[in-house]
C-alpha atoms as a PDB file:
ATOM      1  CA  UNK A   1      71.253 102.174 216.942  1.00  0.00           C
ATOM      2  CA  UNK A   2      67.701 100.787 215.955  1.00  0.00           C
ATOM      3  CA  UNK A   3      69.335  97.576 215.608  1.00  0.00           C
ATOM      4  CA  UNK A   4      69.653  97.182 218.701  1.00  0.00           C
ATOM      5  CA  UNK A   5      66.581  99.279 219.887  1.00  0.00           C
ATOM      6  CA  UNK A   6      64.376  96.501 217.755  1.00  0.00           C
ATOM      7  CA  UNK A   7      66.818  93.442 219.383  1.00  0.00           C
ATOM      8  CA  UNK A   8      66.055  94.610 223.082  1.00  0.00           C
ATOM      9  CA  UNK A   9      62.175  94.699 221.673  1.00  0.00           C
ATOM     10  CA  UNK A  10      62.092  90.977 220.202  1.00  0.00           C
ATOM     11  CA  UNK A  11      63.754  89.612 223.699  1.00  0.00           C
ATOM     12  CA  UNK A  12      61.219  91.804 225.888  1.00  0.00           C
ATOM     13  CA  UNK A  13      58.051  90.623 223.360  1.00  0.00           C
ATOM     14  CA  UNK A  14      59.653  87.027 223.414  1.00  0.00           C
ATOM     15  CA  UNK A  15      61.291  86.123 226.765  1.00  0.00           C
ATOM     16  CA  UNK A  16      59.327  89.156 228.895  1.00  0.00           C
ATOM     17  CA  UNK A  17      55.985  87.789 227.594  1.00  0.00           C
ATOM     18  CA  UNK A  18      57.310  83.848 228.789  1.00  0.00           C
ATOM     19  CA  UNK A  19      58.447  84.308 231.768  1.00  0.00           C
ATOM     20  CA  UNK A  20      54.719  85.816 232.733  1.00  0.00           C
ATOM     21  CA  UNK A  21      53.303  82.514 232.691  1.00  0.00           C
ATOM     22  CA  UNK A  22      56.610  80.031 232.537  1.00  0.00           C
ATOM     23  CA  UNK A  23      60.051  79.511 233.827  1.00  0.00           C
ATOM     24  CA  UNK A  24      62.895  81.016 231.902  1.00  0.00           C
ATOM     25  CA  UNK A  25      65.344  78.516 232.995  1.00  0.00           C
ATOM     26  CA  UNK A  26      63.803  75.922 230.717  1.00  0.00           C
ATOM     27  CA  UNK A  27      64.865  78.130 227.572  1.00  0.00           C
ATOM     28  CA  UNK A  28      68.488  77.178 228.636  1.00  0.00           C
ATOM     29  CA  UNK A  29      69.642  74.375 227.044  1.00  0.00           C
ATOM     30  CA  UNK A  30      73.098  75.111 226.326  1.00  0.00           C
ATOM     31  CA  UNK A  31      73.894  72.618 223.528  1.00  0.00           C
ATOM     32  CA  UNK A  32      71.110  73.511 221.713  1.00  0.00           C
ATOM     33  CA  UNK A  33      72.019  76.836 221.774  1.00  0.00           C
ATOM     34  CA  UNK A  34      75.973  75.446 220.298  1.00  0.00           C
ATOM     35  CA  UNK A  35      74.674  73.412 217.626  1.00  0.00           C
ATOM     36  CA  UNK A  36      72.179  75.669 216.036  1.00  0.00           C
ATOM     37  CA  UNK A  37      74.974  78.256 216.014  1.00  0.00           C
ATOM     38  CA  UNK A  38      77.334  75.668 214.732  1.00  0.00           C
ATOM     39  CA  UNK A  39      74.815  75.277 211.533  1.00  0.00           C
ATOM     40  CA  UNK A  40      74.850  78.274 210.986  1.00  0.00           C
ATOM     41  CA  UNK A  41      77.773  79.605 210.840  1.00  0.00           C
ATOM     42  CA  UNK A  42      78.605  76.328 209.170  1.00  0.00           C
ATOM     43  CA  UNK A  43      76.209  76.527 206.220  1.00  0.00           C
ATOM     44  CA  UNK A  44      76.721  80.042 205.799  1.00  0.00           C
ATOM     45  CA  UNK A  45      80.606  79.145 205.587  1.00  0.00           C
ATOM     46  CA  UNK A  46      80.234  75.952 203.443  1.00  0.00           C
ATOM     47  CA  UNK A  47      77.898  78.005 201.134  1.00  0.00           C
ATOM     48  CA  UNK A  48      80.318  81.127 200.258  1.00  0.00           C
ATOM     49  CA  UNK A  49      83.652  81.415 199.019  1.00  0.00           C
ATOM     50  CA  UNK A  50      86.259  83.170 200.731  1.00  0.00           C
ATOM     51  CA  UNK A  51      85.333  87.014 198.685  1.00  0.00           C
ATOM     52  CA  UNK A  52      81.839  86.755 199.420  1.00  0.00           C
ATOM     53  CA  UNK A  53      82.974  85.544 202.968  1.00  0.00           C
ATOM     54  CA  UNK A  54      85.400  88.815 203.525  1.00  0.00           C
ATOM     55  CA  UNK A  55      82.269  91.301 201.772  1.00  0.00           C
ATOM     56  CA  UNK A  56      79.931  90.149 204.124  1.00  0.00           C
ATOM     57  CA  UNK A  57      81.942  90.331 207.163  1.00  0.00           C
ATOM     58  CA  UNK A  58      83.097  93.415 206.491  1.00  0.00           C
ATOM     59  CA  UNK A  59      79.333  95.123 205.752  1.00  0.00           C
ATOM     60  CA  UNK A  60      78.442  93.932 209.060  1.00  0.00           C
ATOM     61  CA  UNK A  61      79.621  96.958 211.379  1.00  0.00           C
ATOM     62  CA  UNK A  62      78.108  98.959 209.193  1.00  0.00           C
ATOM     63  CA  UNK A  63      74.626  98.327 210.792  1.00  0.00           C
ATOM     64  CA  UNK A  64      75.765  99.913 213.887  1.00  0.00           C
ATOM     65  CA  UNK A  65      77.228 103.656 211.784  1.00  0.00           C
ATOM     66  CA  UNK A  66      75.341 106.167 210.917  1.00  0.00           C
ATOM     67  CA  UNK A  67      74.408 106.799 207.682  1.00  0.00           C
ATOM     68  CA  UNK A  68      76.817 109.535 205.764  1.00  0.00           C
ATOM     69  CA  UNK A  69      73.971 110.155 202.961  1.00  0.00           C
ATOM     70  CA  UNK A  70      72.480 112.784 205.057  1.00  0.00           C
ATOM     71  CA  UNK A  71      71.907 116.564 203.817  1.00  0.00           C
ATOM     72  CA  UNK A  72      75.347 117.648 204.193  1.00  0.00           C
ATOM     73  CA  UNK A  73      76.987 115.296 202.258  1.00  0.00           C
ATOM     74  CA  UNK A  74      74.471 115.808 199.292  1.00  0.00           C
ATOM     75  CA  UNK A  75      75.104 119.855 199.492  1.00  0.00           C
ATOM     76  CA  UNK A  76      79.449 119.280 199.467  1.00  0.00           C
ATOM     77  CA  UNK A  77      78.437 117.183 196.495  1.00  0.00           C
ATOM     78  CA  UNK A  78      76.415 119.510 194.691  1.00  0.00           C
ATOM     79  CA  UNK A  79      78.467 122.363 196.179  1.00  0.00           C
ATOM     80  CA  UNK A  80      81.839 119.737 194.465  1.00  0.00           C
ATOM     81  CA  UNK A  81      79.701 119.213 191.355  1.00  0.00           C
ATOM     82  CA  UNK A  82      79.479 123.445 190.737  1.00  0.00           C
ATOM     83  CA  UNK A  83      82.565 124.317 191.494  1.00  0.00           C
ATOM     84  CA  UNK A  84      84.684 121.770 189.119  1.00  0.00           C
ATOM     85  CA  UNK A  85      81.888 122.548 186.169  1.00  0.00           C
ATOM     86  CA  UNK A  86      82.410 126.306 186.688  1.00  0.00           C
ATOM     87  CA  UNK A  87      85.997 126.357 186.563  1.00  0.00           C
ATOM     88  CA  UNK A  88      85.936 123.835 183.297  1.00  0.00           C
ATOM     89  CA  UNK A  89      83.867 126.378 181.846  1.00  0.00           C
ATOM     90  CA  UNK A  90      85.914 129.836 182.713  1.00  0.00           C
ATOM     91  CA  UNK A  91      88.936 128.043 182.034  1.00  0.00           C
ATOM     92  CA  UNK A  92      88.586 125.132 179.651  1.00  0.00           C
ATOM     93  CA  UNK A  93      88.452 121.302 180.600  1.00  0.00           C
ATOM     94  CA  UNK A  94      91.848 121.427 180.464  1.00  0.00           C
ATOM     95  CA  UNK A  95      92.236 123.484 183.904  1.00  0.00           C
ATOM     96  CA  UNK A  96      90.533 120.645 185.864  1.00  0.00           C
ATOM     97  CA  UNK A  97      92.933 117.755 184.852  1.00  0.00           C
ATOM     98  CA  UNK A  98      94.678 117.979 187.950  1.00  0.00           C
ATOM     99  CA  UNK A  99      92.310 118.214 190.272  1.00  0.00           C
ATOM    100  CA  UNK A 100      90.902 114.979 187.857  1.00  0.00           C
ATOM    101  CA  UNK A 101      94.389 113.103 188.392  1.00  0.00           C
ATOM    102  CA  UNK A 102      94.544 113.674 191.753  1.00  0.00           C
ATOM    103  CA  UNK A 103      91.543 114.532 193.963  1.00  0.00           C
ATOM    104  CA  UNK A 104      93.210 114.047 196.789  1.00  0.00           C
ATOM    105  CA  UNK A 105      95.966 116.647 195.980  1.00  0.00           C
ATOM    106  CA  UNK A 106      93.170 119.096 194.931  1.00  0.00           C
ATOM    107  CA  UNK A 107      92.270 122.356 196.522  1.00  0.00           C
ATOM    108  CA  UNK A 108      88.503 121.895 194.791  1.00  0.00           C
ATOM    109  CA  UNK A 109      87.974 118.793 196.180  1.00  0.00           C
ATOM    110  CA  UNK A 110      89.978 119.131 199.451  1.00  0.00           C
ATOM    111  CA  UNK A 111      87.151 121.307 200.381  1.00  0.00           C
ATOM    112  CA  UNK A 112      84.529 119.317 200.877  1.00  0.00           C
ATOM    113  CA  UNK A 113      86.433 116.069 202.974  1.00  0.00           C
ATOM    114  CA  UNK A 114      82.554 114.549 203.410  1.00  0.00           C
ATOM    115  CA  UNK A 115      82.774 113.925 199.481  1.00  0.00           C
ATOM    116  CA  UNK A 116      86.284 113.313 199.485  1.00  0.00           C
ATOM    117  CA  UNK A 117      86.050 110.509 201.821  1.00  0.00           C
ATOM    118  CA  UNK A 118      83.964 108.122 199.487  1.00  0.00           C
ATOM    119  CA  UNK A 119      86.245 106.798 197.005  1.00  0.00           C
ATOM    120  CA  UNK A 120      83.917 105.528 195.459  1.00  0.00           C
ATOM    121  CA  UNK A 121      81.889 108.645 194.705  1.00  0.00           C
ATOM    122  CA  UNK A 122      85.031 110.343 193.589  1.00  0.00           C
ATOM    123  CA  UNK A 123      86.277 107.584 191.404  1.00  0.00           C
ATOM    124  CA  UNK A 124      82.796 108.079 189.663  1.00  0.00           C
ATOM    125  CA  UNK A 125      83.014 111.764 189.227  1.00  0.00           C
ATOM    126  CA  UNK A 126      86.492 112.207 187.960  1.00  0.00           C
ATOM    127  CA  UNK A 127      86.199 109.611 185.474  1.00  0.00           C
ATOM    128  CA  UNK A 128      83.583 110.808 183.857  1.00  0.00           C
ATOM    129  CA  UNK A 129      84.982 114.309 183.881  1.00  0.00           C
ATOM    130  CA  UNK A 130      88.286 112.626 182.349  1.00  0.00           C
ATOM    131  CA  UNK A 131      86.701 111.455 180.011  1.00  0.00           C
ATOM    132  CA  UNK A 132      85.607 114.953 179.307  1.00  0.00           C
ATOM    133  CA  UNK A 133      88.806 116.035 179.452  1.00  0.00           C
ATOM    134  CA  UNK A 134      89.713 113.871 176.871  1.00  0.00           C
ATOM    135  CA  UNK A 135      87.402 115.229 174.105  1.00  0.00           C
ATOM    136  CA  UNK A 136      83.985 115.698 172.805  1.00  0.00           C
ATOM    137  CA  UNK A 137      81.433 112.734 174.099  1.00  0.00           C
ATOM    138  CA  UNK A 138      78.366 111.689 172.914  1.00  0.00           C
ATOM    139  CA  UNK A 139      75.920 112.154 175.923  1.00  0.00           C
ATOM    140  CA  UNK A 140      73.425 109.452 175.197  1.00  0.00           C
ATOM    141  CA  UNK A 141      76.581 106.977 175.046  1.00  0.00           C
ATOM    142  CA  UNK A 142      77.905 107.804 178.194  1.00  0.00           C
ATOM    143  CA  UNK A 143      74.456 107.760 180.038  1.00  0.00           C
ATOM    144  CA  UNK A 144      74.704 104.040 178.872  1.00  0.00           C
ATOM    145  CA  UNK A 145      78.003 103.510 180.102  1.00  0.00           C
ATOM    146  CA  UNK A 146      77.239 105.580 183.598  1.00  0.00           C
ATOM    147  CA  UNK A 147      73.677 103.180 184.008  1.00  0.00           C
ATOM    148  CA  UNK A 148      75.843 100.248 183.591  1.00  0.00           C
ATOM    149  CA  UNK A 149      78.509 100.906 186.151  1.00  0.00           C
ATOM    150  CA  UNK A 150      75.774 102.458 188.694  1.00  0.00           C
ATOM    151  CA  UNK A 151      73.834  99.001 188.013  1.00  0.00           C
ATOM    152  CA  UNK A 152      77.516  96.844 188.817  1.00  0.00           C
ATOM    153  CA  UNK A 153      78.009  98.744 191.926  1.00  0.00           C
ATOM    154  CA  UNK A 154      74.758  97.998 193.188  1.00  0.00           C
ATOM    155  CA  UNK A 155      75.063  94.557 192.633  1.00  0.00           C
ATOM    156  CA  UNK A 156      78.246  93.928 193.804  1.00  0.00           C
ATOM    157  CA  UNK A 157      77.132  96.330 196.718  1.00  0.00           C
ATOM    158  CA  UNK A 158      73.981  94.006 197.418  1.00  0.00           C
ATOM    159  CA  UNK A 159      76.088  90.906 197.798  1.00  0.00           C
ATOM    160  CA  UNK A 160      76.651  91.099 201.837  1.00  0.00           C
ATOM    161  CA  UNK A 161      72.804  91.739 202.563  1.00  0.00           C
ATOM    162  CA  UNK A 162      71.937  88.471 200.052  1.00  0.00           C
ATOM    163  CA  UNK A 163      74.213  86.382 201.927  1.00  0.00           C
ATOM    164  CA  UNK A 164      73.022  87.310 205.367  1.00  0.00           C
ATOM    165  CA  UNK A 165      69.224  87.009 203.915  1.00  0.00           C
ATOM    166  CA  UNK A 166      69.847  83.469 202.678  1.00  0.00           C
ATOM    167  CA  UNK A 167      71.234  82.630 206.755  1.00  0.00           C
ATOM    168  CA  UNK A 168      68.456  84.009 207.924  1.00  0.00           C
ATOM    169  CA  UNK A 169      66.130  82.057 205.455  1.00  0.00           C
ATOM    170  CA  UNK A 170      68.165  78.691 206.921  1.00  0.00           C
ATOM    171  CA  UNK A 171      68.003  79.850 210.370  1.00  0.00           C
ATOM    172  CA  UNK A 172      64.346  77.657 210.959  1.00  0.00           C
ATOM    173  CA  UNK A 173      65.381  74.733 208.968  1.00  0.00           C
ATOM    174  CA  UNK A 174      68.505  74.622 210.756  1.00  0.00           C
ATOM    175  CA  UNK A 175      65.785  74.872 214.391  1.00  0.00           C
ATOM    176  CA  UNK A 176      63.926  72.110 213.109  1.00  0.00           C
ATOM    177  CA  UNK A 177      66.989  69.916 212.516  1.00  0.00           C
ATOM    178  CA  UNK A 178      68.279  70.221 216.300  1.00  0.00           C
ATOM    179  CA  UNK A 179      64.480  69.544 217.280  1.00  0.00           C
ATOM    180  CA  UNK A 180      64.164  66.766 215.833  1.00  0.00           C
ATOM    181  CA  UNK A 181      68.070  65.505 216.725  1.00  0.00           C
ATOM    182  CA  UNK A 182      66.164  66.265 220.768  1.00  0.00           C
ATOM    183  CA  UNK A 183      63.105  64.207 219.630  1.00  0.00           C
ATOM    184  CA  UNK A 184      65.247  61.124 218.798  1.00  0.00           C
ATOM    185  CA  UNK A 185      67.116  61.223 221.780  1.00  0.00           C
ATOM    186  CA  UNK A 186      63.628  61.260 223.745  1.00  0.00           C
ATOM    187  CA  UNK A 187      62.628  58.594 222.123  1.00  0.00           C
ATOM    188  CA  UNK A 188      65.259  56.527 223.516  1.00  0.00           C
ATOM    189  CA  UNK A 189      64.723  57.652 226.685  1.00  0.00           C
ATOM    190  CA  UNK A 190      61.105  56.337 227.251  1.00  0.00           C
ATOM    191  CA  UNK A 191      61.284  54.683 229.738  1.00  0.00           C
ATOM    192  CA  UNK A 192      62.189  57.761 232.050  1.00  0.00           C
ATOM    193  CA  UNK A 193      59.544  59.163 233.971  1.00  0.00           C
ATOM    194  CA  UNK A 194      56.740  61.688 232.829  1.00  0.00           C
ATOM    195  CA  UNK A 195      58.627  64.382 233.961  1.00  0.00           C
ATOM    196  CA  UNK A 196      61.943  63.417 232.972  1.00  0.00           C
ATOM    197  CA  UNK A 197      60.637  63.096 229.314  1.00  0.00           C
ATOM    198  CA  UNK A 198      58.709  66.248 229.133  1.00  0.00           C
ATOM    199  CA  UNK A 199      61.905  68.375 230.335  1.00  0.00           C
ATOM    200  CA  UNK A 200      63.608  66.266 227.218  1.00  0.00           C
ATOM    201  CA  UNK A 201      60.834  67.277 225.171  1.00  0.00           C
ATOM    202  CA  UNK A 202      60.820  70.903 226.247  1.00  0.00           C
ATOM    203  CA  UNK A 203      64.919  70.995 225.387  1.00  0.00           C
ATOM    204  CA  UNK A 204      64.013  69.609 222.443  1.00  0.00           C
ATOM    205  CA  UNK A 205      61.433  72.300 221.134  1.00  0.00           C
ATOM    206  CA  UNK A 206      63.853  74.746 222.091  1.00  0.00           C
ATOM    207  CA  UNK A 207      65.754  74.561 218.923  1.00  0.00           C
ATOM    208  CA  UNK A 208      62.512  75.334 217.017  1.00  0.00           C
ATOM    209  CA  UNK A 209      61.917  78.536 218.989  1.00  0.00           C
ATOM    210  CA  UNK A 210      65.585  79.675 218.983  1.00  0.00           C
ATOM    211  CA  UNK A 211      65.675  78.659 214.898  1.00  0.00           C
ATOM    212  CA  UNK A 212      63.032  81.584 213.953  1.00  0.00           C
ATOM    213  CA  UNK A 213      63.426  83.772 216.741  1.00  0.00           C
ATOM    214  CA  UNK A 214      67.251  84.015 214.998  1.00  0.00           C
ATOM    215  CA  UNK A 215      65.765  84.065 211.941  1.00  0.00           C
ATOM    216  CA  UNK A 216      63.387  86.922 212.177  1.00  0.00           C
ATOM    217  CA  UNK A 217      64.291  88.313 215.225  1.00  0.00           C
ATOM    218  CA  UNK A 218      67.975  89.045 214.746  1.00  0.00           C
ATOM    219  CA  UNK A 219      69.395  87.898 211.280  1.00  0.00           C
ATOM    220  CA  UNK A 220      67.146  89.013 209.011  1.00  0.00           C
ATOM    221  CA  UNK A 221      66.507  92.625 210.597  1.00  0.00           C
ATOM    222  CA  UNK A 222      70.241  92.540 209.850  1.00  0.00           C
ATOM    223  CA  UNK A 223      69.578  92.093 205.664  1.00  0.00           C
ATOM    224  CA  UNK A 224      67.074  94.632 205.985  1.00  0.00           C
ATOM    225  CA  UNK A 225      69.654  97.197 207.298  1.00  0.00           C
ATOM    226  CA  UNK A 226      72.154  96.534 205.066  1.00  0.00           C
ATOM    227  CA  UNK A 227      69.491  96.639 202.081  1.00  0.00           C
ATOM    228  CA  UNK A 228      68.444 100.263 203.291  1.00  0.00           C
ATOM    229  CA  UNK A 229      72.590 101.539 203.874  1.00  0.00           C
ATOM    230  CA  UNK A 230      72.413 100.288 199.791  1.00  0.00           C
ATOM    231  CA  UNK A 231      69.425 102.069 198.477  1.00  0.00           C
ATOM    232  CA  UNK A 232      70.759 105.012 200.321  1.00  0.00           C
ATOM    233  CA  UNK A 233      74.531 104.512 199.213  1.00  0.00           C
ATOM    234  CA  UNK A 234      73.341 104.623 195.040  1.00  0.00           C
ATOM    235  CA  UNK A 235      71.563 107.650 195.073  1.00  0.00           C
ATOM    236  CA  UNK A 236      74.782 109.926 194.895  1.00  0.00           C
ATOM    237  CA  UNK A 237      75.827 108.211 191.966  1.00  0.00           C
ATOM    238  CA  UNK A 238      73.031 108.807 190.545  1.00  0.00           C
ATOM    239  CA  UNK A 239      73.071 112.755 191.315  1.00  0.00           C
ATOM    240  CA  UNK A 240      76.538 112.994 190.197  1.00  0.00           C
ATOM    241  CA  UNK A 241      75.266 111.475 186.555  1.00  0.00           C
ATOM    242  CA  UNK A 242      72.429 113.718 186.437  1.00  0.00           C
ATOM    243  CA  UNK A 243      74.460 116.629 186.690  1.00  0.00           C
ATOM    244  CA  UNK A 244      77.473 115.817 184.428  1.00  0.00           C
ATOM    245  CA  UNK A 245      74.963 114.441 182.112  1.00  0.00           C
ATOM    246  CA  UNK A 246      73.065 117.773 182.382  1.00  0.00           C
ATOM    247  CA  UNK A 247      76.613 119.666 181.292  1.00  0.00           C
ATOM    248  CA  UNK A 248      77.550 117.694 178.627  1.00  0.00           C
ATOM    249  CA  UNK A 249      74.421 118.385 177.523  1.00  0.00           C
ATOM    250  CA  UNK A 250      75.468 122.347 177.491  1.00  0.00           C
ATOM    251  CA  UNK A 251      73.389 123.629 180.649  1.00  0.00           C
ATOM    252  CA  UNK A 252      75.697 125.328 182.676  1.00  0.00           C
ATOM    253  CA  UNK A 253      76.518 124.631 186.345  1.00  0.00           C
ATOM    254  CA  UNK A 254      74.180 126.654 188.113  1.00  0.00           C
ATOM    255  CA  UNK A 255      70.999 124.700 186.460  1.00  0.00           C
ATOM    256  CA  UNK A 256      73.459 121.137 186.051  1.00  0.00           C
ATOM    257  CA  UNK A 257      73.394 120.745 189.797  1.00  0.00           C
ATOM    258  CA  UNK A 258      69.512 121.920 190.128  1.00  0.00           C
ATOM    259  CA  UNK A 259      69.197 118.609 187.861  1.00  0.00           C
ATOM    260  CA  UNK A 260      70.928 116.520 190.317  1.00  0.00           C
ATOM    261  CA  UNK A 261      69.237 118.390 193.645  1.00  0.00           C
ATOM    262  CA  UNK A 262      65.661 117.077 192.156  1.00  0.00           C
ATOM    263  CA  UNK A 263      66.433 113.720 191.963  1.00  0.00           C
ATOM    264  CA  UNK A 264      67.632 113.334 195.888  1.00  0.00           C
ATOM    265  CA  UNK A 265      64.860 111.916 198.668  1.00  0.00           C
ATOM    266  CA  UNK A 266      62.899 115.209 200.088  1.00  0.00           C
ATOM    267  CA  UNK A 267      64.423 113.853 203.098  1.00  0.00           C
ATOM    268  CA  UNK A 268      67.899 114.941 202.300  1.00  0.00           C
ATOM    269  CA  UNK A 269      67.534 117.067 199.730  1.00  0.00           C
ATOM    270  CA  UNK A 270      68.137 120.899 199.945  1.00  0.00           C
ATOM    271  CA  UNK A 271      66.020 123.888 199.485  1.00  0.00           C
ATOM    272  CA  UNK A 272      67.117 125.706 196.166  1.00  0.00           C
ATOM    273  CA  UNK A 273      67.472 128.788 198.948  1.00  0.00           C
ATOM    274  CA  UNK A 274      69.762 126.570 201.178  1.00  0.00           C
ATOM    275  CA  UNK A 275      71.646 125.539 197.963  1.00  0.00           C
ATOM    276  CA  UNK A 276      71.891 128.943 196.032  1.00  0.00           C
ATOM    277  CA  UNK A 277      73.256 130.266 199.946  1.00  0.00           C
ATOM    278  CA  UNK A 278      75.945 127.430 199.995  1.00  0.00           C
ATOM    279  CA  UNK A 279      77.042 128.185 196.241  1.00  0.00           C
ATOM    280  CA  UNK A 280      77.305 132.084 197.184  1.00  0.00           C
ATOM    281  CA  UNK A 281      79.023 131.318 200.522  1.00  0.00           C
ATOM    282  CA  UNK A 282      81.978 128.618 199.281  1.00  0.00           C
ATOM    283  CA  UNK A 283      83.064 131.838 195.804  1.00  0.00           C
END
């Protein structure tokens, strides 16, 4: 949504401000427009195999969603968190193997679909508590082991918003090279007249302006987006390994998942009154 609330506010501070003092019908030089898109897509294609290609693609609609890491999500997880560490600890680890094996099948996790919905999240969590399942760990090896994978998701995960970056980085050079392909075809045109050449001219410097105003007006906003869905998309992997790190460790649940509510952004994190009332309410 701010996407496109900042797009409507480069064209009005770009084209609104032009057309006070100049005629918008000289911005339109169709083939311009064509070939600077052409080199663009073209580089960005020519540059990136086919993985890379499909990742970045398919971050794009993103943009335009919502972000799920809001303060519900992060109490279900907490709320997720509790529940599975209590029942380990009534019952044994051996009572949550199930639910482990199959989250979807499970009447823990089936309660909190927000969770339940990022596989990736919940691919995190039960393999951890698998692995705790499947006998005594040593908790400074496994925080190892849980800051390498969190560090491989993020870098896999920044792939889409790198790729976009670097077509917004070419966006200029790619301006300047159809300005200067408008330049050469003025200069065989000199013996037109005055104004004939200066409309050539103007068409010419039109690839410049579109270039950067794609660049930094459109593309790049774009990275910066998909950079911000990223920060925001670790930080539940990171409360999840705060909290089974914190019962490994032998605290029990209650004081496990007030490990993993201080390390959320005060924007989405929970009072411990809000969470204590969700952790009473969901018994």
């Amino acid at each position: 949504m701010f996407l496109l609330v900042g797009y409507v506010i480069v064209l009005g501070a770009s084209l609104g401000t032009y057309a006070v003092h100049g005629n918008l019908a000289a911005l339109w030089v169709p083939t311009e427009y064509i070939a600077i898109v052409g080199l663009l897509v073209g580089g960005f294609v020519a540059g990136n195999n086919p993985a890379s290609l499909k990742a970045a693609l398919g971050a794009l609609p993103t943009v335009f969603k919502n972000s799920p890491y809001a303060r519900p999500f992060y109490i279900e997880l907490l709320a997720l968190l509790f529940e599975i560490l209590t029942k380990a600890r009534k019952e044994g680890l051996i009572s949550i193997e199930q639910d482990v094996e199959n989250p979807e099948g499970s009447a823990i996790f089936g309660k909190y679909p927000l969770v339940l919905h990022d596989h990736h999240v919940v691919e995190f969590i039960t393999d951890y508590l698998r692995m705790m399942v499947s006998g005594s760990l040593n908790a400074i090896e496994v925080e190892g082991l849980m800051d390498q994978e969190i560090e491989t998701h993020h870098i896999e995960a920044h792939l889409p918003a790198h790729l976009i970056a670097k077509a917004a980085d070419s966006a200029p050079a790619f301006g300047i090279v159809v300005a200067v392909m408008g330049v050469i075809n003025v200069m065989g045109s000199v013996g037109e007249p005055p104004a004939v050449l200066g409309k050539m001219i103007g068409g010419a410097l039109v690839g410049t302006f579109l270039g950067i105003l794609l660049s930094y007006g459109f593309v790049a906003p774009i990275a910066n987006q998909l950079e911000l869905k990223i920060e925001e998309g670790s930080k539940p992997f990171q409360v999840a390994k705060v909290v089974l790190l914190a019962s490994m460790n032998g605290y029990p649940p209650q004081m496990a998942v007030e490990f993993g509510r201080k390390v959320l952004w005060s924007s989405v994190r929970p009072t411990f009154a809000e969470l204590e009332e969700e952790l009473k309410s969901r018994k």
